[in-house]
C-alpha atoms as a PDB file:
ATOM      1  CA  UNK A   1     -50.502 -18.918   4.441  1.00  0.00           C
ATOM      2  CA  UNK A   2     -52.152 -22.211   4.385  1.00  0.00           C
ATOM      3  CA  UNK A   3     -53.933 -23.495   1.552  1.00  0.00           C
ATOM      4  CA  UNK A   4     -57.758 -23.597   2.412  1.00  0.00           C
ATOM      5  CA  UNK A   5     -58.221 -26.683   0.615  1.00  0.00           C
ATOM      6  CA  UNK A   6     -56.129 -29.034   2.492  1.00  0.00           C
ATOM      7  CA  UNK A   7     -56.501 -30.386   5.725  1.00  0.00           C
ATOM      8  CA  UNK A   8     -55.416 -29.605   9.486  1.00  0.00           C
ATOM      9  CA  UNK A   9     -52.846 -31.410  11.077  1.00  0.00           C
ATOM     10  CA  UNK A  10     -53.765 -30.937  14.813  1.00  0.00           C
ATOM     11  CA  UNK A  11     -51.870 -32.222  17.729  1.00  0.00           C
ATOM     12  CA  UNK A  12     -54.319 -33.298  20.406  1.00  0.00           C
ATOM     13  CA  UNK A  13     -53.180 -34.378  24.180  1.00  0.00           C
ATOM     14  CA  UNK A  14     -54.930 -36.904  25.754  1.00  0.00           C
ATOM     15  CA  UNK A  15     -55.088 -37.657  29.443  1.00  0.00           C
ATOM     16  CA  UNK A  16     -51.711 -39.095  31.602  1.00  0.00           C
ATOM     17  CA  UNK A  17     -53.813 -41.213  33.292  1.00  0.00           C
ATOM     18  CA  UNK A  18     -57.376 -39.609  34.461  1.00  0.00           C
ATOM     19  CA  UNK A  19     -59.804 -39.990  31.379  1.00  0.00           C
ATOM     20  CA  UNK A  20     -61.665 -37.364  32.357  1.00  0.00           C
ATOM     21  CA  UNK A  21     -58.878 -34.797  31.823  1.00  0.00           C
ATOM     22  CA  UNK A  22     -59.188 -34.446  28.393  1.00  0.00           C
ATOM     23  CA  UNK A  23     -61.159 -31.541  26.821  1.00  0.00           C
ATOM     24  CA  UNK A  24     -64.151 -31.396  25.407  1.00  0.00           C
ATOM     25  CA  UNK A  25     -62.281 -29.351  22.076  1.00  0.00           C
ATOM     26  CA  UNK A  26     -59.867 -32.637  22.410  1.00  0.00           C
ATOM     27  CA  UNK A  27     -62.928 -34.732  21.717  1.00  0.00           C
ATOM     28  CA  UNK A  28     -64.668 -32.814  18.685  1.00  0.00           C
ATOM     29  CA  UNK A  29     -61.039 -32.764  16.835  1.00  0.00           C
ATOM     30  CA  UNK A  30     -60.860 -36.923  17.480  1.00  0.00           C
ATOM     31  CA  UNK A  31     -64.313 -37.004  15.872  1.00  0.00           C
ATOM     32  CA  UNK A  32     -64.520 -34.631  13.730  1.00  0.00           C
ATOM     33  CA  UNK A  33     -60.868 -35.463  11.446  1.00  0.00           C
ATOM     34  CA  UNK A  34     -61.056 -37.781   8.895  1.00  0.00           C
ATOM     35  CA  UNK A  35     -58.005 -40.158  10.073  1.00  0.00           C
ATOM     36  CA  UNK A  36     -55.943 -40.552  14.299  1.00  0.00           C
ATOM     37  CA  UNK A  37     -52.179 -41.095  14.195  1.00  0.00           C
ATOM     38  CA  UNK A  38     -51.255 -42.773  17.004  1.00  0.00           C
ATOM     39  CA  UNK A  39     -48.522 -43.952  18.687  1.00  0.00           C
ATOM     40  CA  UNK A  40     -49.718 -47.199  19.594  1.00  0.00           C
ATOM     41  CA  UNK A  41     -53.296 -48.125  18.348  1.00  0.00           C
ATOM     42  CA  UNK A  42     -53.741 -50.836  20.332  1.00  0.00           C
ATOM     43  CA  UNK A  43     -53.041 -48.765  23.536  1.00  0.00           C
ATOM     44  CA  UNK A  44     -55.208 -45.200  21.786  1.00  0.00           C
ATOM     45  CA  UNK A  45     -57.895 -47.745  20.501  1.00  0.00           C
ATOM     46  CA  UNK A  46     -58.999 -48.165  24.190  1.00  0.00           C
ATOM     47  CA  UNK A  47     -59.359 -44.329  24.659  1.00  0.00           C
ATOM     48  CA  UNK A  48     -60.880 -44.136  21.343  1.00  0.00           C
ATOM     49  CA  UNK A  49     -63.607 -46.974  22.330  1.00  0.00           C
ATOM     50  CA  UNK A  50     -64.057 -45.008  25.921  1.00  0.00           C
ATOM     51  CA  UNK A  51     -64.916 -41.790  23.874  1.00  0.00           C
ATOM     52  CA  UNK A  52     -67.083 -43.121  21.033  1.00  0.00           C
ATOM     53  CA  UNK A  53     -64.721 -42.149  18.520  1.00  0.00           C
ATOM     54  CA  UNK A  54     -64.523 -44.512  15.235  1.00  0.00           C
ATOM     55  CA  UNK A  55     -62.334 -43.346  12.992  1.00  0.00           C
ATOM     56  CA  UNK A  56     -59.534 -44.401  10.926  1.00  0.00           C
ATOM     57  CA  UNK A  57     -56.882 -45.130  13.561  1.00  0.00           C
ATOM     58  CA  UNK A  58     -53.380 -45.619  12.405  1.00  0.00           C
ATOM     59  CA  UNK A  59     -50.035 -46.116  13.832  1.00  0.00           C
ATOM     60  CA  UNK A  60     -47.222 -43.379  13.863  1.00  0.00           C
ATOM     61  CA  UNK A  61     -44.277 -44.063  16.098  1.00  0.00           C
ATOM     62  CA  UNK A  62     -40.640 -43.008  16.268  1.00  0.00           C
ATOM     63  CA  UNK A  63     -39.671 -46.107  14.185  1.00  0.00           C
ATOM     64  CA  UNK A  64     -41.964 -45.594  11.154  1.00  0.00           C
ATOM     65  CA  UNK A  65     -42.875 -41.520  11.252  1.00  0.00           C
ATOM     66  CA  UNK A  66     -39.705 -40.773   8.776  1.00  0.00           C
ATOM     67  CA  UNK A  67     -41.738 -43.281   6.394  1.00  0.00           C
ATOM     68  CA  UNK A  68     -45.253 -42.443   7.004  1.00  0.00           C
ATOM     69  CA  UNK A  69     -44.740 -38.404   6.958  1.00  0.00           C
ATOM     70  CA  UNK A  70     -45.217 -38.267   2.765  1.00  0.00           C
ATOM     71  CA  UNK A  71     -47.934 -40.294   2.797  1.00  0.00           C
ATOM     72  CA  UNK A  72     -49.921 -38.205   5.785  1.00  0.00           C
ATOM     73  CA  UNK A  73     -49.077 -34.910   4.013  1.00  0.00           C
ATOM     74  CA  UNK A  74     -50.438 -35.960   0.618  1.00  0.00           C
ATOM     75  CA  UNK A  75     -53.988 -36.328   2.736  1.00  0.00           C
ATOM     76  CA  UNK A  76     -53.706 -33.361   4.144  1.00  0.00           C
ATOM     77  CA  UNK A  77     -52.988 -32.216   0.424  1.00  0.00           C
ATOM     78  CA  UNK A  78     -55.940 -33.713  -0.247  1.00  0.00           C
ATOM     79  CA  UNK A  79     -58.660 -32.239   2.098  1.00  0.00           C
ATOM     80  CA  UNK A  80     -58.362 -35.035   4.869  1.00  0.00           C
ATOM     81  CA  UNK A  81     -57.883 -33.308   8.446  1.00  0.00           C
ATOM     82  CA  UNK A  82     -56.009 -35.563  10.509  1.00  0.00           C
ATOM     83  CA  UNK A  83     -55.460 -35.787  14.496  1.00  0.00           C
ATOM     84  CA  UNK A  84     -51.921 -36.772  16.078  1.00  0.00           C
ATOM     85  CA  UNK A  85     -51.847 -38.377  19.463  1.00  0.00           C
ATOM     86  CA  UNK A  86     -49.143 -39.994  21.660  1.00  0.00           C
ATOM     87  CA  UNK A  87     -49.869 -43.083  24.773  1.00  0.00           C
ATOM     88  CA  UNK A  88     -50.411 -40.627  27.020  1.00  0.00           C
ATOM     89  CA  UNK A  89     -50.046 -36.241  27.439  1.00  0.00           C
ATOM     90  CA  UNK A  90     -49.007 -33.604  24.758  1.00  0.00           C
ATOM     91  CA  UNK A  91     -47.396 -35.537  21.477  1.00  0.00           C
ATOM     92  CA  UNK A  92     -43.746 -34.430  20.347  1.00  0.00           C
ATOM     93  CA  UNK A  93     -43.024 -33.930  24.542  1.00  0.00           C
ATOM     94  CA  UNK A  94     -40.683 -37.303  24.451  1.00  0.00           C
ATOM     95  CA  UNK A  95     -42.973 -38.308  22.270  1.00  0.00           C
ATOM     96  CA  UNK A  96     -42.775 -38.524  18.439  1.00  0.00           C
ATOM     97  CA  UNK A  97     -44.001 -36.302  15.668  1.00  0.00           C
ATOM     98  CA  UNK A  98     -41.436 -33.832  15.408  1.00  0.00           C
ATOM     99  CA  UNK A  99     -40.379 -34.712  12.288  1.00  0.00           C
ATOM    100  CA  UNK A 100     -43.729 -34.606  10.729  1.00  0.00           C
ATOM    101  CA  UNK A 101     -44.968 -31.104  11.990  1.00  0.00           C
ATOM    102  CA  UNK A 102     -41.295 -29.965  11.133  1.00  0.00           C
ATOM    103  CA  UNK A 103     -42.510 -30.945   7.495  1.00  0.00           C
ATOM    104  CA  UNK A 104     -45.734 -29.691   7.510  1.00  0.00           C
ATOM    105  CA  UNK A 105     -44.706 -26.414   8.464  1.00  0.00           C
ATOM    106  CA  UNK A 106     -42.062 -26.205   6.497  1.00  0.00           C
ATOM    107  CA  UNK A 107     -44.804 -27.885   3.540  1.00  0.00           C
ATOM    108  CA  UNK A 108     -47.109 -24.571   4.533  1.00  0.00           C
ATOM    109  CA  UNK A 109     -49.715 -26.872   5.492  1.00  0.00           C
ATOM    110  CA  UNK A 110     -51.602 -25.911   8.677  1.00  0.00           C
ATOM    111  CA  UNK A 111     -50.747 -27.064  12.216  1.00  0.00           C
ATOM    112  CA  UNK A 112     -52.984 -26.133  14.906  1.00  0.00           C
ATOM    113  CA  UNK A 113     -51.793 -27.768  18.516  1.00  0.00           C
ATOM    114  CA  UNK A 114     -54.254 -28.124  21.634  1.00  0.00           C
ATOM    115  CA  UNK A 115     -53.490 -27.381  25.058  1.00  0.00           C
ATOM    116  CA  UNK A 116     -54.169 -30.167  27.486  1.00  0.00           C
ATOM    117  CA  UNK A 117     -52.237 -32.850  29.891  1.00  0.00           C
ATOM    118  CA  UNK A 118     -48.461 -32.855  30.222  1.00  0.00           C
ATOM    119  CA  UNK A 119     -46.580 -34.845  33.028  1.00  0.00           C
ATOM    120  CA  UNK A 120     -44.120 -31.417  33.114  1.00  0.00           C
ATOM    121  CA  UNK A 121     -45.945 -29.281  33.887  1.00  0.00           C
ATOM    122  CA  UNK A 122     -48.626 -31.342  36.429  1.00  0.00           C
ATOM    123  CA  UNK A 123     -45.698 -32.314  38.325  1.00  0.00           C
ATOM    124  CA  UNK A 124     -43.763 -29.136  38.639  1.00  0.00           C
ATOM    125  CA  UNK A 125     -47.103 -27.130  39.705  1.00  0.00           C
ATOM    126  CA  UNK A 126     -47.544 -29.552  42.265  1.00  0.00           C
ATOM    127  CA  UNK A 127     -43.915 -30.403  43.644  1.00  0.00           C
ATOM    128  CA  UNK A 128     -43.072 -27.293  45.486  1.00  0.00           C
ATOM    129  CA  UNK A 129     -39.309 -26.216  43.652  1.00  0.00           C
ATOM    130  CA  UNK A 130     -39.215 -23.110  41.774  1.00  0.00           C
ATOM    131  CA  UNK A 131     -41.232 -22.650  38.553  1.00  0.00           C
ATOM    132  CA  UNK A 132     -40.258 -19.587  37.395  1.00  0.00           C
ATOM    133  CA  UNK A 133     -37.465 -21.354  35.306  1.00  0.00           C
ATOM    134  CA  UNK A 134     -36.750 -24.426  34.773  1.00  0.00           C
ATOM    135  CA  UNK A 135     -34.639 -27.105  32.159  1.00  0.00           C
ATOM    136  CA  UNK A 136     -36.737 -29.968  30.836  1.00  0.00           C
ATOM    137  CA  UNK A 137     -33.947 -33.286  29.934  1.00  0.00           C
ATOM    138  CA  UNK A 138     -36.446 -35.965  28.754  1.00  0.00           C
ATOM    139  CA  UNK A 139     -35.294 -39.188  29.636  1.00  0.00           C
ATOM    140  CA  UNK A 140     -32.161 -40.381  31.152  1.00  0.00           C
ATOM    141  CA  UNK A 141     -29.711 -42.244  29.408  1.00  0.00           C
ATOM    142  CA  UNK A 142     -30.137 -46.284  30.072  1.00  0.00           C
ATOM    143  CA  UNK A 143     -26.616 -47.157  30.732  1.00  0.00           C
ATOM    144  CA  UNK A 144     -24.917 -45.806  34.156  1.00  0.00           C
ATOM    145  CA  UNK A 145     -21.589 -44.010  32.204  1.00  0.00           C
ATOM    146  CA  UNK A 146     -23.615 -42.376  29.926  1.00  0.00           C
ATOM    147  CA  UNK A 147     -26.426 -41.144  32.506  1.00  0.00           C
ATOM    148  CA  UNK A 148     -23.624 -39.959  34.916  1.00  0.00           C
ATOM    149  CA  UNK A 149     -22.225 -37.820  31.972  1.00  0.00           C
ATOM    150  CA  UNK A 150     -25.909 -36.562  31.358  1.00  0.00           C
ATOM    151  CA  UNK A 151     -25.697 -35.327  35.091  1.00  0.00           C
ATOM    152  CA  UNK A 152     -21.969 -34.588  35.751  1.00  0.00           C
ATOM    153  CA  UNK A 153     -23.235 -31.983  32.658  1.00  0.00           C
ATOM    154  CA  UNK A 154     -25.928 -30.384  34.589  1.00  0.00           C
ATOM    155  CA  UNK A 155     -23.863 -30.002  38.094  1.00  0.00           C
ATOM    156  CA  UNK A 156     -24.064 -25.951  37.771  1.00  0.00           C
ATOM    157  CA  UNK A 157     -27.372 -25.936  35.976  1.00  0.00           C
ATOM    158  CA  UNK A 158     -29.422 -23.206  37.842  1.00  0.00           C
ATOM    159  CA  UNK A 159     -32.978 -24.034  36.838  1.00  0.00           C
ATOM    160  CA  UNK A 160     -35.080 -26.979  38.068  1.00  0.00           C
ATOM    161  CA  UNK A 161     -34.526 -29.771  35.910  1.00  0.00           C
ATOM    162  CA  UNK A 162     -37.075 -32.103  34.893  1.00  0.00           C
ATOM    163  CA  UNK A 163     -36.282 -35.802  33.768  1.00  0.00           C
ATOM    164  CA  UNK A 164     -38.641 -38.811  33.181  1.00  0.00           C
ATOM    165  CA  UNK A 165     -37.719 -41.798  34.264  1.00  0.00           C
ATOM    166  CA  UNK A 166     -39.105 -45.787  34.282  1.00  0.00           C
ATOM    167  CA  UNK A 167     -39.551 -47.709  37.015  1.00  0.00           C
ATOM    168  CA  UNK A 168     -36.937 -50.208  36.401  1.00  0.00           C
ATOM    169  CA  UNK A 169     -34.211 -47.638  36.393  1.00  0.00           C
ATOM    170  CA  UNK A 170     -35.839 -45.264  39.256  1.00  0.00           C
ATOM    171  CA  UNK A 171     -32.933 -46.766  41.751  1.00  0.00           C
ATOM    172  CA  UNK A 172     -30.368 -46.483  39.687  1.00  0.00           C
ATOM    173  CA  UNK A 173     -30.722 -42.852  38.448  1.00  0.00           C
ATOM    174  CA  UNK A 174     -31.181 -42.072  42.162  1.00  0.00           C
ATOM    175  CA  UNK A 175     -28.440 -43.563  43.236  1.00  0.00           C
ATOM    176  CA  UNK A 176     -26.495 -42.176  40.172  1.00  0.00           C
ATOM    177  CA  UNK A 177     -27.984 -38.481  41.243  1.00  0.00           C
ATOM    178  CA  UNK A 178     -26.542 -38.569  44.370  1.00  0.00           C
ATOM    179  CA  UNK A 179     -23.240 -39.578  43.311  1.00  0.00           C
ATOM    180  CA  UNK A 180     -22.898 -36.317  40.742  1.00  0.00           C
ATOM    181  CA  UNK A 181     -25.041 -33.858  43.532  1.00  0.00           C
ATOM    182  CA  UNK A 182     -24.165 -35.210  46.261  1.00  0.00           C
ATOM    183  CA  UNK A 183     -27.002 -36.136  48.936  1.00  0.00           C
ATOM    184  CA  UNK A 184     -28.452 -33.065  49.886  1.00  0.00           C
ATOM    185  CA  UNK A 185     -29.798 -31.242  47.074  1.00  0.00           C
ATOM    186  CA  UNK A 186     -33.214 -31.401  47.363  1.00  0.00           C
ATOM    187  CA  UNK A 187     -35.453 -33.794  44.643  1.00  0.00           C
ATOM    188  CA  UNK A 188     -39.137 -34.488  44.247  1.00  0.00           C
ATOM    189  CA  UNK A 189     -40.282 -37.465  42.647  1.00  0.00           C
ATOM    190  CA  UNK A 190     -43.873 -37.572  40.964  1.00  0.00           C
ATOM    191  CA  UNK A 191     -45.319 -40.856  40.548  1.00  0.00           C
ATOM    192  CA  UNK A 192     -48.688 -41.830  38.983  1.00  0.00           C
ATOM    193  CA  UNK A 193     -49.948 -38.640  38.345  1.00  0.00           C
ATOM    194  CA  UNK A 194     -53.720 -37.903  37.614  1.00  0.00           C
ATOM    195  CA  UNK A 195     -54.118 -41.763  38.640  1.00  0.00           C
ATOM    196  CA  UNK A 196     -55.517 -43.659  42.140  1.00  0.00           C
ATOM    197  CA  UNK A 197     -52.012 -43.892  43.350  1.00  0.00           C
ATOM    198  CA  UNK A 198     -50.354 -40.420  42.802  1.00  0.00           C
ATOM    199  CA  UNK A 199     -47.864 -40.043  45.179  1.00  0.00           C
ATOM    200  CA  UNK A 200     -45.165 -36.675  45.423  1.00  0.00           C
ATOM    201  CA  UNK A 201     -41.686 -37.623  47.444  1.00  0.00           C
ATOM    202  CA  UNK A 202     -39.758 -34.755  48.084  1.00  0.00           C
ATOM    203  CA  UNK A 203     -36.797 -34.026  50.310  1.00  0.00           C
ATOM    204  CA  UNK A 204     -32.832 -33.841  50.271  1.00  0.00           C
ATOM    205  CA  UNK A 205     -31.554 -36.821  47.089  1.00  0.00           C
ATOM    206  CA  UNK A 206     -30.885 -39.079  50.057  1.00  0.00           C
ATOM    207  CA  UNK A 207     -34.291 -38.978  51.546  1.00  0.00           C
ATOM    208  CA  UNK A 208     -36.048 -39.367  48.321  1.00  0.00           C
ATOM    209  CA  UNK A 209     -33.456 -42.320  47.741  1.00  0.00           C
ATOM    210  CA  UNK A 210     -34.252 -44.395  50.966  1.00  0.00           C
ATOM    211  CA  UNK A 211     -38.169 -43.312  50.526  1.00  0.00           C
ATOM    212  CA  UNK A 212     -38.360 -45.265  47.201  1.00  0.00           C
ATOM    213  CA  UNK A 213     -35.644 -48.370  48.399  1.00  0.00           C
ATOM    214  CA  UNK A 214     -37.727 -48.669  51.443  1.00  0.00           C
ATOM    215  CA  UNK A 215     -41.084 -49.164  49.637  1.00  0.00           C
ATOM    216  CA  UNK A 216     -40.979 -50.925  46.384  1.00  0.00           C
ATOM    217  CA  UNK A 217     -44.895 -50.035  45.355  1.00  0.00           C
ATOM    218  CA  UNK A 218     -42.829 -46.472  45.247  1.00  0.00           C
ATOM    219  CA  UNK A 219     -40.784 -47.913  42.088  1.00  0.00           C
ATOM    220  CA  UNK A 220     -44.184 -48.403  39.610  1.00  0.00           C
ATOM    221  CA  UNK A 221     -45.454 -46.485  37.681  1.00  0.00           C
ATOM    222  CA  UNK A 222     -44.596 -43.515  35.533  1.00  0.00           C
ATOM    223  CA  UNK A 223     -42.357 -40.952  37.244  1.00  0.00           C
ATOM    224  CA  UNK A 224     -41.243 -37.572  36.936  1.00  0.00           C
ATOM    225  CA  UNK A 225     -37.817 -36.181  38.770  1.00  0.00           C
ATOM    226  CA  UNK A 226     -37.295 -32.861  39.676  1.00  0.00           C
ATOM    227  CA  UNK A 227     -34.259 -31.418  40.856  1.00  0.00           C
ATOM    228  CA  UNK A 228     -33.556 -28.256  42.186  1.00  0.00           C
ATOM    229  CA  UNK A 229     -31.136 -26.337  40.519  1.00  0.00           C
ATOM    230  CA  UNK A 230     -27.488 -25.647  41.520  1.00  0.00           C
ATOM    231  CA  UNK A 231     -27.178 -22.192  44.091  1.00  0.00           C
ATOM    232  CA  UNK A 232     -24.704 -19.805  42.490  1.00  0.00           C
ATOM    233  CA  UNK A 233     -21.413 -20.393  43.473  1.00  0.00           C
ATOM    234  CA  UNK A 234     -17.618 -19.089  43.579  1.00  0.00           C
ATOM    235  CA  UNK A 235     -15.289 -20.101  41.183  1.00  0.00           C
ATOM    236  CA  UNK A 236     -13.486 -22.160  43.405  1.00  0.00           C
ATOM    237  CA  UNK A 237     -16.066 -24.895  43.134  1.00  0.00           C
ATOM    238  CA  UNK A 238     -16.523 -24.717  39.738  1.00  0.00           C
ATOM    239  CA  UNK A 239     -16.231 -28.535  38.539  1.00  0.00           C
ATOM    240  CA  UNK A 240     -13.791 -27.448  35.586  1.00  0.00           C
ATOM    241  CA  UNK A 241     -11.339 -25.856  37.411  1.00  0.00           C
ATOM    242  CA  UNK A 242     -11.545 -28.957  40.185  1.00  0.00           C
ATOM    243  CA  UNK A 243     -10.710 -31.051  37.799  1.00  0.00           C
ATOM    244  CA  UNK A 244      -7.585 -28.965  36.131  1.00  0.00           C
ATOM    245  CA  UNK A 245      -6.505 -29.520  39.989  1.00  0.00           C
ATOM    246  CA  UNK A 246      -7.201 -33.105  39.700  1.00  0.00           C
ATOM    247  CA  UNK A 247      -5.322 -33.453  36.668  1.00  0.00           C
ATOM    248  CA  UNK A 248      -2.107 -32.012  37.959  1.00  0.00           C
ATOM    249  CA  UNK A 249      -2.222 -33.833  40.758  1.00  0.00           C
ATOM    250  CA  UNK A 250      -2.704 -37.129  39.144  1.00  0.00           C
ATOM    251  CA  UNK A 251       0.902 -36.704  37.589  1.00  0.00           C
ATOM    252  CA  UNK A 252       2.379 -37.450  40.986  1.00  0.00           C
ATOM    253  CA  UNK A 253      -0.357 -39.234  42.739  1.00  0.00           C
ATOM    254  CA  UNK A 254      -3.130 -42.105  42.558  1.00  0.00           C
ATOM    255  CA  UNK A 255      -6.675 -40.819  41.415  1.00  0.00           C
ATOM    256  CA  UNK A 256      -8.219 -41.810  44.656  1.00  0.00           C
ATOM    257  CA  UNK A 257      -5.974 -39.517  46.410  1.00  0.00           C
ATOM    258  CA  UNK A 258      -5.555 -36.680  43.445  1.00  0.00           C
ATOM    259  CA  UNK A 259      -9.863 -36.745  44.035  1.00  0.00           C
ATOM    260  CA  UNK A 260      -9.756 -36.350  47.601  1.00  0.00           C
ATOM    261  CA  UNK A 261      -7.161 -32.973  47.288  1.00  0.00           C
ATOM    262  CA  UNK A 262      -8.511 -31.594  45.386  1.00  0.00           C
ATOM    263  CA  UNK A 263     -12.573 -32.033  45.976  1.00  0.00           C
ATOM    264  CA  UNK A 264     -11.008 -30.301  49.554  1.00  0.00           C
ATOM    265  CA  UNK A 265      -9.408 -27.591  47.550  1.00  0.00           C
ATOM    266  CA  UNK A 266     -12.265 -26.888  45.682  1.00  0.00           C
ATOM    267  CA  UNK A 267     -15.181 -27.511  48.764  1.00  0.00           C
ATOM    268  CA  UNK A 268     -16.612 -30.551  45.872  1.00  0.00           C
ATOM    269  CA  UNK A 269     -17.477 -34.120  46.903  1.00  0.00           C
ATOM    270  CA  UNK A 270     -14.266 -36.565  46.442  1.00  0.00           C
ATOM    271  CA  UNK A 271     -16.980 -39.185  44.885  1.00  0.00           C
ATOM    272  CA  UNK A 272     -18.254 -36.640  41.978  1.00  0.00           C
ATOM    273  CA  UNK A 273     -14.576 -35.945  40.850  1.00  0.00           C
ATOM    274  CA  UNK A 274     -13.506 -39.479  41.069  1.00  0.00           C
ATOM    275  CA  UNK A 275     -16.516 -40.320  39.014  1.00  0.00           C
ATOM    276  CA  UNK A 276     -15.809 -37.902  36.409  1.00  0.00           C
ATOM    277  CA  UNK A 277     -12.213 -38.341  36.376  1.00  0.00           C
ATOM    278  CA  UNK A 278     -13.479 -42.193  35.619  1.00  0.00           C
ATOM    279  CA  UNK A 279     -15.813 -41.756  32.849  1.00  0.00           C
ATOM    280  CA  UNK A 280     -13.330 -39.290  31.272  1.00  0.00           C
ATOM    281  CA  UNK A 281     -10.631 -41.553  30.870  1.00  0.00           C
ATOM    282  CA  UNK A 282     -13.455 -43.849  29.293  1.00  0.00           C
ATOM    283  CA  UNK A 283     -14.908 -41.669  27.184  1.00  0.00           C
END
């Protein structure tokens, strides 16, 4: 049980890109608190402004929030009710904070969380793939091995996945996607949600692939990818026992041609078991 003396740590979401998404409860916690964390206060300070709100505004980010999570639960301690908001949507989704409602709860002070935007779940009720369940990955790794490995992980995952991705990678992790799925498992790509230029691409990997090459306005902006997830299969294609195959057959062959046996013993692509054959004798 909370002490009724302290404060309220309350996590607020604010809008992904139309301002007038945010809630009118959002609004009386921003003025009502005593103190905003924010993840960038230059960035919050002009939703602040837009709102009226003039409170104490200050900065907690991913590279401070181990430091500043003491000092914001001895105001709590002390009766201050404080409000935690990210850039943009619901804090601690890829955003930071975790550690310091980890704390607080574990502190017994009290957390009370809002409901309001979130890029997940905009984009999945409006992209047409199942709903029902579904496997939310955060962002992609930056480097091509590592994001590969990321994917070649996911290959048999049966849920939608959900990924977030920036615009300067958005080719990359396409063309990466197709190499691990293969071209047609179908994709949607959410871009610019809430805003003047929301666009959904959807199709087969491929198609969403030459939709964004062809069209470079279709690589700004913030994105969401969803990917269907895999259709239950035999065990012959399972990925692990393809690559048990590959592995014997490497003893007596090259890889090119151990990958192209057995991707045809096992009904896989001959590009996704090269690849992982390559980033596991890197890794």
């Amino acid at each position: 049980m909370a002490d009724a003396s302290c404060g309220t740590l309350y996590i607020v979401p604010t809008p992904i890109g139309n301002l007038a998404d945010i809630s009118e409860r959002a609004i009386a916690v921003l003025r009502e608190v005593q103190a905003i964390a924010a993840e960038d206060t230059r960035h919050s300070g002009q939703l602040l402004q837009h709102l009226g709100v003039r409170n104490e505004l200050f900065a907690l980010h991913e590279h401070n929030e181990r430091q500043r999570v003491e000092a914001v639960m001895a105001r709590l301690r002390s009766g201050d009710s404080i409000a935690l908001i990210s850039d943009a949507g619901t804090p601690l989704i890829s955003d930071p904070g975790y550690v310091l409602v980890q704390q607080c709860r574990a502190a017994g002070l009290k957390v009370v969380a809002l409901p309001g935007p979130c890029a997940i779940t905009t984009a999945l009720s409006g992209a047409g793939l199942p709903t029902d369940r579904f496997s939310f990955e955060g962002f992609l790794p930056a480097k091509g091995q590592q994001r590969r490995k990321v994917l070649q992980a996911l290959i048999s995952e049966p849920r939608t996945m959900v990924f977030y991705e920036s615009p300067h990678r958005i080719v990359d992790s396409l063309a990466d996607l197709l190499t691990v799925f293969g071209a047609e498992r179908q994709l949607v790509l959410a871009r610019e949600l809430t805003k003047q230029f929301e666009t959904y691409l959807s199709g087969s990997i491929a198609e969403v692939q030459q939709l964004v090459l062809a069209d470079s306005n279709q690589q700004r902006g913030e994105m969401v990818l969803m990917l269907a997830g895999a259709v239950p299969s035999s065990d012959d294609d399972d990925p692990t026992a393809a690559m048990a195959t590959l592995n014997l057959l490497r003893k007596e062959l090259p890889l090119k041609k151990a990958a192209a046996l057995a991707a045809e013993i096992h009904g896989l692509r001959k590009n996704t078991l090269y690849q992982l054959a390559l980033d596991a004798d890197n890794a």
